[in-house]
Protein backbone atom coordinates (compact mmCIF):
# COMPACT_ATOMS: atom_id res chain seq x y z
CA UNK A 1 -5.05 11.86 2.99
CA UNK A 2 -2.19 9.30 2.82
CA UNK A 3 1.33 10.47 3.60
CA UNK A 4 3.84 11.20 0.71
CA UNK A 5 7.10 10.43 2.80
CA UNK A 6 7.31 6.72 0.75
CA UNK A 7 8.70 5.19 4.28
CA UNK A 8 5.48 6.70 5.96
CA UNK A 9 3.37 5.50 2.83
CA UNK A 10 4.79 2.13 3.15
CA UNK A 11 4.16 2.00 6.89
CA UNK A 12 0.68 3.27 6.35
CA UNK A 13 -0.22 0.87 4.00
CA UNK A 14 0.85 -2.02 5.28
CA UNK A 15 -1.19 -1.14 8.60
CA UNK A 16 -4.30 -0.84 6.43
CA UNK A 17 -3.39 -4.19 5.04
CA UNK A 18 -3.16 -6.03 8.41
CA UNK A 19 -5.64 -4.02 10.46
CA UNK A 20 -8.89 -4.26 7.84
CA UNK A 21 -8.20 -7.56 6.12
CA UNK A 22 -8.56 -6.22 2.35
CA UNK A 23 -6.23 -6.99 -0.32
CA UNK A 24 -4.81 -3.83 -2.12
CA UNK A 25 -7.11 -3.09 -4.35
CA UNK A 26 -10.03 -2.90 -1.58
CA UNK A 27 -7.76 -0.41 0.38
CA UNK A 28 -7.41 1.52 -2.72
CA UNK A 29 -10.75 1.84 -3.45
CA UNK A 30 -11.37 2.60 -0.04
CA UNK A 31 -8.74 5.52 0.37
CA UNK A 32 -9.63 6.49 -3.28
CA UNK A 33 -5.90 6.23 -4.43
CA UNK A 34 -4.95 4.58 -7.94
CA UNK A 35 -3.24 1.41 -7.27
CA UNK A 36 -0.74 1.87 -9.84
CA UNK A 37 0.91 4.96 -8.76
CA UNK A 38 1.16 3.48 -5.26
CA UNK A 39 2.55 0.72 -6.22
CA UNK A 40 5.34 2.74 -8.43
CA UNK A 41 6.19 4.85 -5.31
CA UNK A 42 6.39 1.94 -3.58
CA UNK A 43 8.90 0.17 -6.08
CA UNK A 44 11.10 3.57 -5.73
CA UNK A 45 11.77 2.20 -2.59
CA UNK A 46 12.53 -1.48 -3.58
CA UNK A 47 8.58 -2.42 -1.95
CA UNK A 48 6.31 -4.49 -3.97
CA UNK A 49 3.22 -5.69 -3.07
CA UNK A 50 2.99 -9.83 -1.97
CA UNK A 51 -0.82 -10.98 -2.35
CA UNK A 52 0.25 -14.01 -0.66
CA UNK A 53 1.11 -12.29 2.47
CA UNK A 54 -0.94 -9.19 1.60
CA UNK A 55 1.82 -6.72 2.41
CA UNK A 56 4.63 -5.16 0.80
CA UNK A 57 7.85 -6.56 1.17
């Protein structure tokens, strides 16, 4: 279960991100979350996803 606090999602994600190497989509697959609803929570919180850096900034 991921958190629904978006300052806890953030954090969360962005740990799964650095600490298993996978771009967003892999760690979406591999939490079985849609990527598009994260990534519009995320955005509530001015947080968009960077590919470059593979993190949201």
């Amino acid at each position: 279960m991921i958190p629904s606090d978006p300052a806890m999602l953030l954090s969360f994600i962005n740990l799964k991100l650095r600490d298993y190497g996978k771009n967003l989509e892999g760690i979406c697959e591999d939490l079985d979350v849609d990527r598009a609803a994260l990534e519009e929570k995320l955005a509530g919180i001015d947080y968009h996803y960077d590919a470059e850096r593979n993190q949201f900034v």
